[in-house]
Protein backbone atom coordinates (compact mmCIF):
# COMPACT_ATOMS: atom_id res chain seq x y z
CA UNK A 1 104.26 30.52 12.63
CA UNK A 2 102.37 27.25 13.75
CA UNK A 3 104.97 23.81 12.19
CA UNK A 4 102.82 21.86 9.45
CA UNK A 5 103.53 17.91 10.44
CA UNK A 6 106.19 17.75 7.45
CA UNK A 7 107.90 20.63 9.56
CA UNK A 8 107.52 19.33 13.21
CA UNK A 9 109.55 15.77 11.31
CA UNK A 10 112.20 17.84 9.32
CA UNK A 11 112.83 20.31 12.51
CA UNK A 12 113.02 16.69 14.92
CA UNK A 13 115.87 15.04 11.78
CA UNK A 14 117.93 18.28 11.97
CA UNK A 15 117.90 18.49 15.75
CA UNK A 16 116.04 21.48 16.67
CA UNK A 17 113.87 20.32 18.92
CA UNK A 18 113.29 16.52 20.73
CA UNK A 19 110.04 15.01 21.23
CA UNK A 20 111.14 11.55 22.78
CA UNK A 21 108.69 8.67 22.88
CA UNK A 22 107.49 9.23 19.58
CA UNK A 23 106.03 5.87 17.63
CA UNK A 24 107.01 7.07 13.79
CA UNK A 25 108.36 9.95 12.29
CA UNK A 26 106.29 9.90 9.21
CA UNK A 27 104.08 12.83 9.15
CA UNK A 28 101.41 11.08 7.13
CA UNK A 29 101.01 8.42 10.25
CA UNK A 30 99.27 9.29 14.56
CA UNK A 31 100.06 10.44 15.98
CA UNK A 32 100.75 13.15 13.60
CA UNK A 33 97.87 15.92 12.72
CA UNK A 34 98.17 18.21 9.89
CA UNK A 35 99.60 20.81 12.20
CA UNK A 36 99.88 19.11 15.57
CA UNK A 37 101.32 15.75 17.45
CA UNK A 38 99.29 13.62 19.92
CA UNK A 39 100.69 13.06 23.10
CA UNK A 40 99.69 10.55 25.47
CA UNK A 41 98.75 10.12 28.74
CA UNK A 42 101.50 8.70 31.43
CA UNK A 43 100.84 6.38 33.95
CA UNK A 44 100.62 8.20 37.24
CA UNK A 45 98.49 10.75 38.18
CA UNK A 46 98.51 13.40 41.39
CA UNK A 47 94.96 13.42 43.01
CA UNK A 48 94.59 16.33 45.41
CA UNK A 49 93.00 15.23 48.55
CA UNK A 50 89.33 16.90 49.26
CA UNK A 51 90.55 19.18 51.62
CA UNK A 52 93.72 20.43 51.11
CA UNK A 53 93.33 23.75 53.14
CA UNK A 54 94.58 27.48 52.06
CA UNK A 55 97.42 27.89 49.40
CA UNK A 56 99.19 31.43 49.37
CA UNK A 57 100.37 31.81 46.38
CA UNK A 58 101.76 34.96 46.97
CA UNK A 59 104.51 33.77 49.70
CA UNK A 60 107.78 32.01 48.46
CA UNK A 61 107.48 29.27 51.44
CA UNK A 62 109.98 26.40 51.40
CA UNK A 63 109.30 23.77 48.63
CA UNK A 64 105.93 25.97 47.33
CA UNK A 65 103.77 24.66 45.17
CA UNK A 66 105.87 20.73 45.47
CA UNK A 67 105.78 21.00 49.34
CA UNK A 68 102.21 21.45 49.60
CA UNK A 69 101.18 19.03 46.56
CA UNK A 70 102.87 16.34 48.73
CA UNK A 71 101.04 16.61 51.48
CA UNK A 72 97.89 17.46 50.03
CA UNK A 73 97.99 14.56 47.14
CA UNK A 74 98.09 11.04 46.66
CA UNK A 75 99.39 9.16 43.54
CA UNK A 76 97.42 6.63 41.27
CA UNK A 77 99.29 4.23 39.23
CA UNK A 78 97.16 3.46 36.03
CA UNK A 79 97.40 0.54 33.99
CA UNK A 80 95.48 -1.26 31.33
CA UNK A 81 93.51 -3.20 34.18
CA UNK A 82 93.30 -0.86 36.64
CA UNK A 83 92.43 2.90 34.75
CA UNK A 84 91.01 5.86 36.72
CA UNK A 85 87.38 6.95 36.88
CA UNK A 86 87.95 10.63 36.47
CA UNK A 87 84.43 12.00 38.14
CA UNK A 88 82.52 14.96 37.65
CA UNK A 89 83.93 17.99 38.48
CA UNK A 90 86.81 16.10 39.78
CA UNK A 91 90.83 18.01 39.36
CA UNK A 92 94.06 15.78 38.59
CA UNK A 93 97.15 16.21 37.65
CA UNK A 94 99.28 13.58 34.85
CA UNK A 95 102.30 13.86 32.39
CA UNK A 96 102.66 12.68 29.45
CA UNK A 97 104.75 9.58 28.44
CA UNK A 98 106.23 11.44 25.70
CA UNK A 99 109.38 14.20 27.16
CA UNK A 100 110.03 17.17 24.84
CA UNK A 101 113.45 19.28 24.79
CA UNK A 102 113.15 22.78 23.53
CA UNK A 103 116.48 23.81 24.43
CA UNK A 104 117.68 27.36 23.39
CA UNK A 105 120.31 27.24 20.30
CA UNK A 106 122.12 29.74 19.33
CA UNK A 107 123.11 29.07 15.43
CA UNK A 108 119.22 27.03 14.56
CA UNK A 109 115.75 28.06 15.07
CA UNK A 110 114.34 28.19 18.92
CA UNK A 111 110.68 26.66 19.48
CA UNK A 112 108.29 26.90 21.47
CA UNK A 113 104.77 24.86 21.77
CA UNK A 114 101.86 24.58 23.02
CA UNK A 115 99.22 22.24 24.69
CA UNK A 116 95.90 21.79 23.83
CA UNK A 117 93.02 19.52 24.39
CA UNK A 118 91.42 16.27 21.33
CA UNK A 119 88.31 18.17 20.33
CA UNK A 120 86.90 14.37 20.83
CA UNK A 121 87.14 14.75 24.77
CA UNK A 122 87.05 17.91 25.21
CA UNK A 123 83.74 17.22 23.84
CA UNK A 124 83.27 14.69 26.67
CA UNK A 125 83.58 17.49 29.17
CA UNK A 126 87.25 17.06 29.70
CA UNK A 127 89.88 20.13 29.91
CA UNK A 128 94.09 19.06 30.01
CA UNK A 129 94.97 22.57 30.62
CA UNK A 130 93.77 25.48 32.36
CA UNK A 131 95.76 28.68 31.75
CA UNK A 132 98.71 26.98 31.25
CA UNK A 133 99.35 25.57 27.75
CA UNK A 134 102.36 27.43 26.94
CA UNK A 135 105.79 25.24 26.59
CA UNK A 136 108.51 28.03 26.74
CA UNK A 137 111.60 27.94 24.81
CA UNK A 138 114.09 26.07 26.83
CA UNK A 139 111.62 23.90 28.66
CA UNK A 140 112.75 20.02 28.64
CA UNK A 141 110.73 17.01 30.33
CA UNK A 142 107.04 15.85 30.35
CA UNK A 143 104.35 18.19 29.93
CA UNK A 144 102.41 18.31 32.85
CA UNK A 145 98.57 18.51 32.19
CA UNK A 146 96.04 19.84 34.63
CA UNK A 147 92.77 17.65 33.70
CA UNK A 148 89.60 18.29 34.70
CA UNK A 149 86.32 16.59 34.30
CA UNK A 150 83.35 19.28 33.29
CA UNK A 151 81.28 17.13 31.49
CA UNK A 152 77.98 15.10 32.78
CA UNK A 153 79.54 11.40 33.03
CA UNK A 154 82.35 10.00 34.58
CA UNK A 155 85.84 9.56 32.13
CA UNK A 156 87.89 6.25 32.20
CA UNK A 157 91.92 8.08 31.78
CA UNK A 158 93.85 4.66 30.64
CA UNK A 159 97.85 4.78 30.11
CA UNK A 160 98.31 5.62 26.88
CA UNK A 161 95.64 7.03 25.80
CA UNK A 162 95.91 9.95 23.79
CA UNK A 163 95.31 13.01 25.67
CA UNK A 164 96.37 16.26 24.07
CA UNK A 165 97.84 17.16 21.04
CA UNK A 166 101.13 19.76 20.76
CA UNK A 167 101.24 22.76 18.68
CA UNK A 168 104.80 24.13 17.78
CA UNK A 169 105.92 27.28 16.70
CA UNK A 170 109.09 28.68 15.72
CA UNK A 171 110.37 31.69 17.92
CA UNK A 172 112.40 34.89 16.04
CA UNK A 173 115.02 35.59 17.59
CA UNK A 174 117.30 33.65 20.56
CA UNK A 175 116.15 33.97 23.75
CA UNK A 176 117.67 34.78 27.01
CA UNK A 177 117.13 32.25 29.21
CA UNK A 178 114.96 33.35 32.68
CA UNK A 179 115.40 32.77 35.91
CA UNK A 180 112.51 30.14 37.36
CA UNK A 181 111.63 28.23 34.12
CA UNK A 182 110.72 24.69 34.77
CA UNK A 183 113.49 22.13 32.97
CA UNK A 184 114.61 18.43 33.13
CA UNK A 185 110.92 18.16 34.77
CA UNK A 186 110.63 13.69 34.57
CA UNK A 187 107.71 13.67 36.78
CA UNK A 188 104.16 15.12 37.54
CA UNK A 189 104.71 19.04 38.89
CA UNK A 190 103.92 19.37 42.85
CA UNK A 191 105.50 15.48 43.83
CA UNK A 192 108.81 15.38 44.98
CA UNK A 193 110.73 12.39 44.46
């Protein structure tokens, strides 16, 4: 069952879940939706160089995905002077500022969310997630969103700016926690500190 915004407040009060970085908790205020919470965009963003070669996703090779996101990448610090001209067709990955803790709990509800695109840029062209808008139960840190650029004009992406919106959902049952979940994740997925 998808949390109304009066939910997603009384769930944060009693501890259920975190969503740190948050402005208000009154439901009736942004960046609170009927039935989701904007999130906004973080200030550093992995660009993949043009040609980053073969990935083989199917071998386990030291450091994976990271490894070969750090030498395949370069960062770009945004700020309120300097934003980033996402262009056409053009793939980059970014947080958010705001870090979420769905830790499994044994005597309250588990949650789990998920990440969606604003309608208002999606209608620009603009994707924040591919296949991957599921936040598992268990799951703490900043989302990272894999944005895209589809549409026919380039897209300023500013710090702060809001870029997706969370949907949460209760979970029945407690789940077992897996093997290979991504947790305490602080920075964009792929750069290693």
């Amino acid at each position: 069952m998808v949390l109304s915004n009066s939910e997603i407040v009384e769930a944060i009060k009693a501890g259920h879940f975190a969503i740190e970085g948050l402005p208000t908790l009154d439901p009736s205020e942004p960046p609170f939706n009927t039935s989701a919470v904007d999130l906004k965009l973080a200030d550093e963003l992995v660009i993949p160089n043009d040609f980053m070669g073969q990935l083989d996703l199917s071998k386990k090779s030291h450091g994976g995905i990271a490894s070969h996101w750090n030498v395949h990448s370069s960062k770009f610090v945004l700020s309120a002077d300097q934003p980033f001209s996402l262009k056409r067709n053009q793939f980059v990955l970014g947080n958010t500022v705001e870090r979420v803790d769905f830790s499994v709990k044994s005597k309250t509800p588990s949650y789990a969310a998920r990440v969606e695109g604003k309608s208002s840029l999606a209608r620009c062209g603009m994707l924040v997630h591919f296949t991957a808008p599921t936040i598992h139960t268990g799951f703490k840190g900043k989302i990272t969103l894999e944005i895209i650029n589809l549409g026919p004009s380039e897209i300023l992406l500013k710090p702060g700016m809001p870029i997706c919106q969370l949907i949460i959902e209760e979970v029945k049952g407690v789940p077992v926690q897996t093997p290979g979940q991504f947790i305490n994740q602080h920075a964009v997925v792929g750069v290693l500190p």
